[in-house]
Every structure is written in structure tokens, then in C-alpha cells.
C-alpha atoms as a PDB file:
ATOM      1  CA  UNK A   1      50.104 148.709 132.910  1.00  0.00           C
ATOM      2  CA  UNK A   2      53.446 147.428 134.268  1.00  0.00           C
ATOM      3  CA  UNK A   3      53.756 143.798 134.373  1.00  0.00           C
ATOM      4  CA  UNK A   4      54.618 141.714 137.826  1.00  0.00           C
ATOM      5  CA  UNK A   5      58.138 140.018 137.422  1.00  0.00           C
ATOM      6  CA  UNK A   6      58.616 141.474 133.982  1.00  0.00           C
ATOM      7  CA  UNK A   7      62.359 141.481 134.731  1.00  0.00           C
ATOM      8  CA  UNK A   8      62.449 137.894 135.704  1.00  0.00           C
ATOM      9  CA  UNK A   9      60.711 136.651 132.898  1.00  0.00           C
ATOM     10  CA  UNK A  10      63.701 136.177 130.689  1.00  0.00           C
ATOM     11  CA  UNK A  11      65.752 133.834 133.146  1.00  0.00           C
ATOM     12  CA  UNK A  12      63.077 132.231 135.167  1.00  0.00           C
ATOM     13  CA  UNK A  13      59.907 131.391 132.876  1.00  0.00           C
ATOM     14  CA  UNK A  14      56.435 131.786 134.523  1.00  0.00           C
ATOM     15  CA  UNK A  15      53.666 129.539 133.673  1.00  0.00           C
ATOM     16  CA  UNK A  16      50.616 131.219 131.984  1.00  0.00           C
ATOM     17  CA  UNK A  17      49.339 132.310 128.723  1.00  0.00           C
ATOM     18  CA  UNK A  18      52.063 135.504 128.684  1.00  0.00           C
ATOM     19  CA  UNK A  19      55.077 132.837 128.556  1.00  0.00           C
ATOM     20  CA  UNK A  20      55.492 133.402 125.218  1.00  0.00           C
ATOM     21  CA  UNK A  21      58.822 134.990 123.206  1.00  0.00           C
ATOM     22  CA  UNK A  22      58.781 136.961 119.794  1.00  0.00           C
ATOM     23  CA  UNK A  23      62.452 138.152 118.272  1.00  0.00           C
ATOM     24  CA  UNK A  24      63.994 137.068 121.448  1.00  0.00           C
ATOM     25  CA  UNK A  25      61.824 139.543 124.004  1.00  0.00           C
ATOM     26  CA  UNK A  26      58.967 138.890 126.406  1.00  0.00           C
ATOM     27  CA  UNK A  27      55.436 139.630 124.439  1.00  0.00           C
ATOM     28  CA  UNK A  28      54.137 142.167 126.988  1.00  0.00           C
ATOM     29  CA  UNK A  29      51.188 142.978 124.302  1.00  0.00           C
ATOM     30  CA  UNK A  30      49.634 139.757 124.409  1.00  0.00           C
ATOM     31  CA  UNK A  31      47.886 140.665 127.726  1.00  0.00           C
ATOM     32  CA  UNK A  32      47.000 137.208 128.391  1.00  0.00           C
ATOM     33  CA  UNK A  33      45.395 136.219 124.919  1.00  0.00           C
ATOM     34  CA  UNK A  34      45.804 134.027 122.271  1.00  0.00           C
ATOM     35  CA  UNK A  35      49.232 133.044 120.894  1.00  0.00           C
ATOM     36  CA  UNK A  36      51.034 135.962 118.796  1.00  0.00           C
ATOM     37  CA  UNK A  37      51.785 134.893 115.474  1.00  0.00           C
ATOM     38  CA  UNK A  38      55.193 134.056 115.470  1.00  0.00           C
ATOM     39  CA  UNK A  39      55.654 133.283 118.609  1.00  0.00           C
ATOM     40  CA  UNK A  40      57.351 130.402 120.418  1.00  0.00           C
ATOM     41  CA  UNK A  41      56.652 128.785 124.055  1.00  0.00           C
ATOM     42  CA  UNK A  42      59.936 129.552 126.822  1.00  0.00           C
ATOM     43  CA  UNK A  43      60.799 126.130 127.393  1.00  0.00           C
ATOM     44  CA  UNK A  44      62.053 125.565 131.304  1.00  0.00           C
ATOM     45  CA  UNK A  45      66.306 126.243 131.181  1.00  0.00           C
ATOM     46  CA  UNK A  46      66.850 122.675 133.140  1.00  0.00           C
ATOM     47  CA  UNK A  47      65.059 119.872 133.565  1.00  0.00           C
ATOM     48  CA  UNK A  48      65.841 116.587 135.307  1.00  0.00           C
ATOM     49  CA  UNK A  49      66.425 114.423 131.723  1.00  0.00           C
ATOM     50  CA  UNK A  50      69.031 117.115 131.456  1.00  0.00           C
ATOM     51  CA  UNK A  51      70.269 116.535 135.014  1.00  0.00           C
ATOM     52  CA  UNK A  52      70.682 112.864 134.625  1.00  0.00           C
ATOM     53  CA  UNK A  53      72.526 113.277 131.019  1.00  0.00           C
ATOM     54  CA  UNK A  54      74.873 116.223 133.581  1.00  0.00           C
ATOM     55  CA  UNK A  55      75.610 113.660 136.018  1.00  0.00           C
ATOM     56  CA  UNK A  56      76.049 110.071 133.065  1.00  0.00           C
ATOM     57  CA  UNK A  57      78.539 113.125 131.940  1.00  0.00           C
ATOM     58  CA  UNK A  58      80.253 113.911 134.915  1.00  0.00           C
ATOM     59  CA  UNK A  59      80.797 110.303 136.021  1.00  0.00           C
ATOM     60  CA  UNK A  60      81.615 109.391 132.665  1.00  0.00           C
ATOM     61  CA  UNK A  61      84.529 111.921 132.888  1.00  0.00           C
ATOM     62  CA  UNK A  62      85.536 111.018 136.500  1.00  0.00           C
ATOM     63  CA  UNK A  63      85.469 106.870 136.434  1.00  0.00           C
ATOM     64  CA  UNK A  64      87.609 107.737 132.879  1.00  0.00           C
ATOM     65  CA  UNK A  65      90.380 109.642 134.625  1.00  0.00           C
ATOM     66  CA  UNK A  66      90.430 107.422 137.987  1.00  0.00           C
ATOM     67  CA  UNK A  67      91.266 104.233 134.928  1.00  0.00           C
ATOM     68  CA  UNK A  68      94.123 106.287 133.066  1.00  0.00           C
ATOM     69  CA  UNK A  69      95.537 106.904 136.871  1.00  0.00           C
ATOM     70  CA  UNK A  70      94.969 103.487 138.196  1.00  0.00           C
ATOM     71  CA  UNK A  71      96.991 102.119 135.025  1.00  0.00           C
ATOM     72  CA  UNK A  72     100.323 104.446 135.851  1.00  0.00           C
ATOM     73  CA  UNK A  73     100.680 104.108 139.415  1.00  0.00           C
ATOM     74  CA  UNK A  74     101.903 100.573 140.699  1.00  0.00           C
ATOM     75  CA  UNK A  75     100.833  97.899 138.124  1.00  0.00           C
ATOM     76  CA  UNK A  76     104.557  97.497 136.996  1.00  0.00           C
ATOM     77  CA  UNK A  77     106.492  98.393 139.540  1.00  0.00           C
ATOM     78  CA  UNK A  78     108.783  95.358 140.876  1.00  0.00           C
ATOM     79  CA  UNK A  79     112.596  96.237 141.193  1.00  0.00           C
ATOM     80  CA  UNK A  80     114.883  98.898 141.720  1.00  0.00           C
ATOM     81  CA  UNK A  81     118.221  98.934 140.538  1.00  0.00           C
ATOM     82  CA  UNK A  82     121.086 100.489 141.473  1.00  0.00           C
ATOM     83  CA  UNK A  83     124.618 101.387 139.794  1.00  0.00           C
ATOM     84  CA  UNK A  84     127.912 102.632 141.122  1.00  0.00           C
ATOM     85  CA  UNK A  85     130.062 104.434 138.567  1.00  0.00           C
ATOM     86  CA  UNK A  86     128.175 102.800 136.121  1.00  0.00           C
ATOM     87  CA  UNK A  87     128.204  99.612 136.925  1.00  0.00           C
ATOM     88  CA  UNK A  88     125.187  97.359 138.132  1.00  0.00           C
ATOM     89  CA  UNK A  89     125.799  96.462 141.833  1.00  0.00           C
ATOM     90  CA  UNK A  90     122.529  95.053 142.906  1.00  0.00           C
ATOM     91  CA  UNK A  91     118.721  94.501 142.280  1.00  0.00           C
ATOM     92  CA  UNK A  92     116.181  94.837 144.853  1.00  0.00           C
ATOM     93  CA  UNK A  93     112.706  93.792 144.411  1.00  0.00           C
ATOM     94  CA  UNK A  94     109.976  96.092 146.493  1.00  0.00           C
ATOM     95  CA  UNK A  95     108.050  95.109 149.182  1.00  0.00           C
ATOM     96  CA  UNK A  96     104.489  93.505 149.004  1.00  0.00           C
ATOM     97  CA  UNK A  97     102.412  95.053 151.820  1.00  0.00           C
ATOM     98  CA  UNK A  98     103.241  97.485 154.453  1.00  0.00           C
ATOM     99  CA  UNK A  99     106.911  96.398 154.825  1.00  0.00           C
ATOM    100  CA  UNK A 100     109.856  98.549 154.390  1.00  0.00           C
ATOM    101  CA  UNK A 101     113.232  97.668 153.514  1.00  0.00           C
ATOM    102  CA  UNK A 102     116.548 100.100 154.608  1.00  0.00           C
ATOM    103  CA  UNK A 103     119.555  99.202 152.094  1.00  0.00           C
ATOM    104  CA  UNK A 104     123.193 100.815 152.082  1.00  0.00           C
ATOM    105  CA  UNK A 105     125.063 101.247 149.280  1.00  0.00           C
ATOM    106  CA  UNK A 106     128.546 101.733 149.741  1.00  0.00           C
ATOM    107  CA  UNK A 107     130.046 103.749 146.969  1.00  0.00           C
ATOM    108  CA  UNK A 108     133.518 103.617 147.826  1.00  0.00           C
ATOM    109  CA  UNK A 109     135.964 105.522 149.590  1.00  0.00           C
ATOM    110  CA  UNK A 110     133.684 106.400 152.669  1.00  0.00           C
ATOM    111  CA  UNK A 111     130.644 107.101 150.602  1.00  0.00           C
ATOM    112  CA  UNK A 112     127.736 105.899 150.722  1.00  0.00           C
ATOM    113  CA  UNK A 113     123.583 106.076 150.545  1.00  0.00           C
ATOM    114  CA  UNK A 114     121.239 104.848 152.629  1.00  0.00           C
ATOM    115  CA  UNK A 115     117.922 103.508 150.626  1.00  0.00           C
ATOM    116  CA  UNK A 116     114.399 103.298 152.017  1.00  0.00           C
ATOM    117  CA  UNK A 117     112.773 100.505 149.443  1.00  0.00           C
ATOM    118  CA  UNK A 118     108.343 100.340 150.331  1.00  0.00           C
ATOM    119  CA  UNK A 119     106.012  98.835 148.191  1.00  0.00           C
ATOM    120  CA  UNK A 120     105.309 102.291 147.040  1.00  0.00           C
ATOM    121  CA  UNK A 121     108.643 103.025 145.891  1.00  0.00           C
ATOM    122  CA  UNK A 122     112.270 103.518 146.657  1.00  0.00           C
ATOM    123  CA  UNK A 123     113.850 107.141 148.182  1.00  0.00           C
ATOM    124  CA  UNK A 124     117.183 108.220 149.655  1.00  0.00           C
ATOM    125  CA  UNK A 125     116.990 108.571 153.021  1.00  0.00           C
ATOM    126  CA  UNK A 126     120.189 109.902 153.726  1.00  0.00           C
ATOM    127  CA  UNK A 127     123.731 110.263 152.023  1.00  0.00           C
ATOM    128  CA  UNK A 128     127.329 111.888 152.957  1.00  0.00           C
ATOM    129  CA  UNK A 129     127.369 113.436 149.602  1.00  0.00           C
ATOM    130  CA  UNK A 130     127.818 117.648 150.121  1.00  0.00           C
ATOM    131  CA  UNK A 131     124.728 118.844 147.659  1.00  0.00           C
ATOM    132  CA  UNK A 132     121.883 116.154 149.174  1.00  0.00           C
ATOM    133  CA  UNK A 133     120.180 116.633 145.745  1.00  0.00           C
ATOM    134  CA  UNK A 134     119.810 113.084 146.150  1.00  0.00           C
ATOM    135  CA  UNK A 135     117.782 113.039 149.599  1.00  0.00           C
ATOM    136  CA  UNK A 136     115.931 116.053 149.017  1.00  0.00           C
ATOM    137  CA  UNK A 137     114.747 114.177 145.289  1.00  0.00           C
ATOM    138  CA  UNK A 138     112.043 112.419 147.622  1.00  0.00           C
ATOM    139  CA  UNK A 139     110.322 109.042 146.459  1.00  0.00           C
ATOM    140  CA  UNK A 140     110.120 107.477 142.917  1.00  0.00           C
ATOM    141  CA  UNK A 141     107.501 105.097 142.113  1.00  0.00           C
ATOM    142  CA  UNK A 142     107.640 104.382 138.470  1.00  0.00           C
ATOM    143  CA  UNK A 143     109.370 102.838 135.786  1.00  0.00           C
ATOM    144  CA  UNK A 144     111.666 104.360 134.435  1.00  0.00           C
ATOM    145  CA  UNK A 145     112.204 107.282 137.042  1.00  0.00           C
ATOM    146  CA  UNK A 146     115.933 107.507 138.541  1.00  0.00           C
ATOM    147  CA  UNK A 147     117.818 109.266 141.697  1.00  0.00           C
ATOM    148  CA  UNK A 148     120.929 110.119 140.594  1.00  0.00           C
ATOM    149  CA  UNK A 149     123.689 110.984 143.503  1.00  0.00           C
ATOM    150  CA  UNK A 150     126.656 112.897 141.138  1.00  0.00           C
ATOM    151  CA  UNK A 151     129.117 113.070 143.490  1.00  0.00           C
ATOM    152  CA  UNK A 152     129.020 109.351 144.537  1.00  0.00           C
ATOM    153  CA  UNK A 153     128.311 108.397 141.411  1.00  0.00           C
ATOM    154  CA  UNK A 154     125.069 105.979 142.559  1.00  0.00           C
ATOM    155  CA  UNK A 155     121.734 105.762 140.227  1.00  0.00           C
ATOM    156  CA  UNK A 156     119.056 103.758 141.697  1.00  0.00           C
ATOM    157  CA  UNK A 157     116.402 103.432 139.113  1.00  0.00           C
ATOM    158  CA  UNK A 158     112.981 101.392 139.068  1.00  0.00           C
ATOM    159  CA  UNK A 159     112.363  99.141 136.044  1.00  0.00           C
ATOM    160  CA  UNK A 160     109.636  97.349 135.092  1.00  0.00           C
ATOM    161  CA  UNK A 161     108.509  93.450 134.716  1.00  0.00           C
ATOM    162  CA  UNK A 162     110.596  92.811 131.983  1.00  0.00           C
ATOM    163  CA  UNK A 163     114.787  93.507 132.228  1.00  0.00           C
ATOM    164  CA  UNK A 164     116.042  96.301 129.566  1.00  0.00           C
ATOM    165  CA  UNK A 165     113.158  97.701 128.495  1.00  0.00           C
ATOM    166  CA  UNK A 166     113.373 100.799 126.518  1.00  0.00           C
ATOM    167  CA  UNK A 167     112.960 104.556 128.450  1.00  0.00           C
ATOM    168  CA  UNK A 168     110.526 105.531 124.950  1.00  0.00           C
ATOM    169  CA  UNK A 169     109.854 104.599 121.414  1.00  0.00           C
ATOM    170  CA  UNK A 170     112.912 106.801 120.120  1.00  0.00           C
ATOM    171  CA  UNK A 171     115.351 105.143 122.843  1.00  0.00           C
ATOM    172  CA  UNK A 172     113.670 101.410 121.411  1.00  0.00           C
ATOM    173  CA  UNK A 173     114.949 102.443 117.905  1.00  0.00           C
ATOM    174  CA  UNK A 174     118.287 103.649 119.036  1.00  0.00           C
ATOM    175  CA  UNK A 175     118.655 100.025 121.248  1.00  0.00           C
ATOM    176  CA  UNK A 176     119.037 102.004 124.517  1.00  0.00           C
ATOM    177  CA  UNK A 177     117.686 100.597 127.538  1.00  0.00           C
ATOM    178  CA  UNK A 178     117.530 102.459 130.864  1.00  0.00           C
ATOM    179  CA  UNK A 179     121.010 101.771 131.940  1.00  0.00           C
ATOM    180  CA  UNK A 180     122.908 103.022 128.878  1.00  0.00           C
ATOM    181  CA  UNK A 181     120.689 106.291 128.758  1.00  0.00           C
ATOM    182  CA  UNK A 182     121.445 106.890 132.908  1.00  0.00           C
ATOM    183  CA  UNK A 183     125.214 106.084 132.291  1.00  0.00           C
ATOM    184  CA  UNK A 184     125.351 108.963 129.219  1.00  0.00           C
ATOM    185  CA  UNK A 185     124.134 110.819 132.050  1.00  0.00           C
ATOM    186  CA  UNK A 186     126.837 110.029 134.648  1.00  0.00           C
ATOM    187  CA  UNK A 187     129.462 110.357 132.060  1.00  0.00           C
ATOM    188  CA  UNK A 188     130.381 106.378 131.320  1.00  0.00           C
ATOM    189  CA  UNK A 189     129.273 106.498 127.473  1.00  0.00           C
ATOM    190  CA  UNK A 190     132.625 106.569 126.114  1.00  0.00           C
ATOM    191  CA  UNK A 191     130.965 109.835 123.529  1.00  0.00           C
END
């Protein structure tokens, strides 16, 4: 006697006396009678206390990874510095708001850099240097983060709410701050 949805009986559990599983198979000798020894009722694959722990879960996860990202972006962003050859020329703090702020920074000799400071960040909107590395760089937005323009010699970096603080725990133990570590870079360290 072949059995109606015998197939189906492993993933989607039917109610009724034949619901029962021995050794991990369908019990197609119990014909509708009393409980094999040894046998165990299918329990329904999902049910809707498992649904709510899925989505507690899921939320869990999500409202977790929106806090790490919320702590990143913005909270201590406030000024952007920027150095010529090395040396500290100005500080800018960003704008609050929707304002923007277009700064020039003359680098000597006919050079120079045009900044674009928003409350987002700072980028380099244009420069007469002959690679653009600079411009094409795009916005920075966190402390710590730099442009660097080689051939003008120009590093506009964005620091945090307090001045000098270190680039990472190793940098803290060597008493680097974020201007000394940039100027190895441009080639003022004197190593």
C-alpha cells in the first residue's frame, strides 16, 4: 500500500497517528496504530517562539553594529590641520550644519591647494601639483586620517578634541603624535 506524501513526510510533518520517527525514517508499518516502541513524535521544524528568539537575534546583531558605527563616524571630529614642508601653518575647525568652507593654501612658489572643509570632513578640491594624488584622495572624515600633496609638500590632517594625541598605542609609547609621524613621512625627521 503506498503511502500519500510519503516523500514529504521527512521535511514537512503531517499531523496524525503515522507522524512518528524510528532510527531517523518515517514508520510506514505503523499503519495508523499505536506508538512503535521506540519511537519519537516529529516535532514541527519552526515555530513562532523560535521566530521571535530569530528576530531578538537579528536586531540584537543589527542595533549592535549601527552603535560600533555611530561611535567612529563624527563624534570627534573638530579640526583639520594643515602643514607646509613640515611646518604647522594653520588650524581650521569644521563646520556645524550644512555650511561649507573653501580654504587656499599657498605652498610657495606658485603652488598651492584649494580645501573644501564641511562638517563631514575636509577634501582637496583642486591643486597645481602634476600627479593630483591629492584631489583624486577624495574626503577624510576621521581622526587621524591625512591628504598628503608630495610635490607641494602640504598635509592636511584631522585631529581630534584634544591637541597631540597619539596615531595608536605603539606611537603613545614612542611619544609621537600625528605631526611627527606625517613629517617622517614627508621627509622632515632628521633620520
Amino acid at each position: 500500500m503506498k503511502k500519500k506524501n510519503a516523500g514529504l513526510r521527512f521535511f514537512l510533518p503531517l499531523r496524525g497517528d503515522n507522524d512518528y520517527r524510528t532510527d531517523g525514517i518515517t514508520n510506514p508499518e505503523s499503519g495508523g496504530g499505536p506508538k512503535p516502541k521506540g519511537a519519537w513524535r516529529m516535532k514541527a521544524p519552526f515555530r513562532i517562539g523560535d521566530l521571535l528568539v530569530y528576530v531578538f537575534i537579528l536586531l540584537l546583531t543589527a542595533g549592535s553594529f549601527a552603535g560600533l558605527y555611530r561611535m567612529g563616524v563624527g563624534k570627534d571630529v573638530r579640526r583639520v590641520t594643515v602643514e607646509v614642508g613640515g611646518k604647522l601653518i594653520a588650524t581650521y575647525d569644521l563646520p556645524k550644519g550644512n555650511k561649507e568652507r573653501e580654504v587656499r593654501v599657498d605652498a610657495g612658489n606658485g603652488c598651492y591647494n584649494l580645501l573644501k572643509l564641511t562638517s563631514s570632513g575636509v577634501s582637496v578640491e583642486e591643486a597645481n601639483c602634476p600627479d593630483q594624488l591629492c584631489v583624486k584622495w577624495g574626503r577624510i572624515s576621521k581622526p587621524g586620517q591625512s591628504i598628503v600633496c608630495l610635490p607641494h609638500k602640504v598635509v592636511i590632517s584631522i585631529v581630534g578634541n584634544r591637541e597631540g594625541e597619539p596615531l595608536d598605542d605603539i606611537a603613545s609609547i614612542l611619544g609621537w603624535n600625528h605631526g611627527t609621524a606625517v613629517g617622517m613621512m614627508v621627509g622632515n625627521s632628521g633620520w
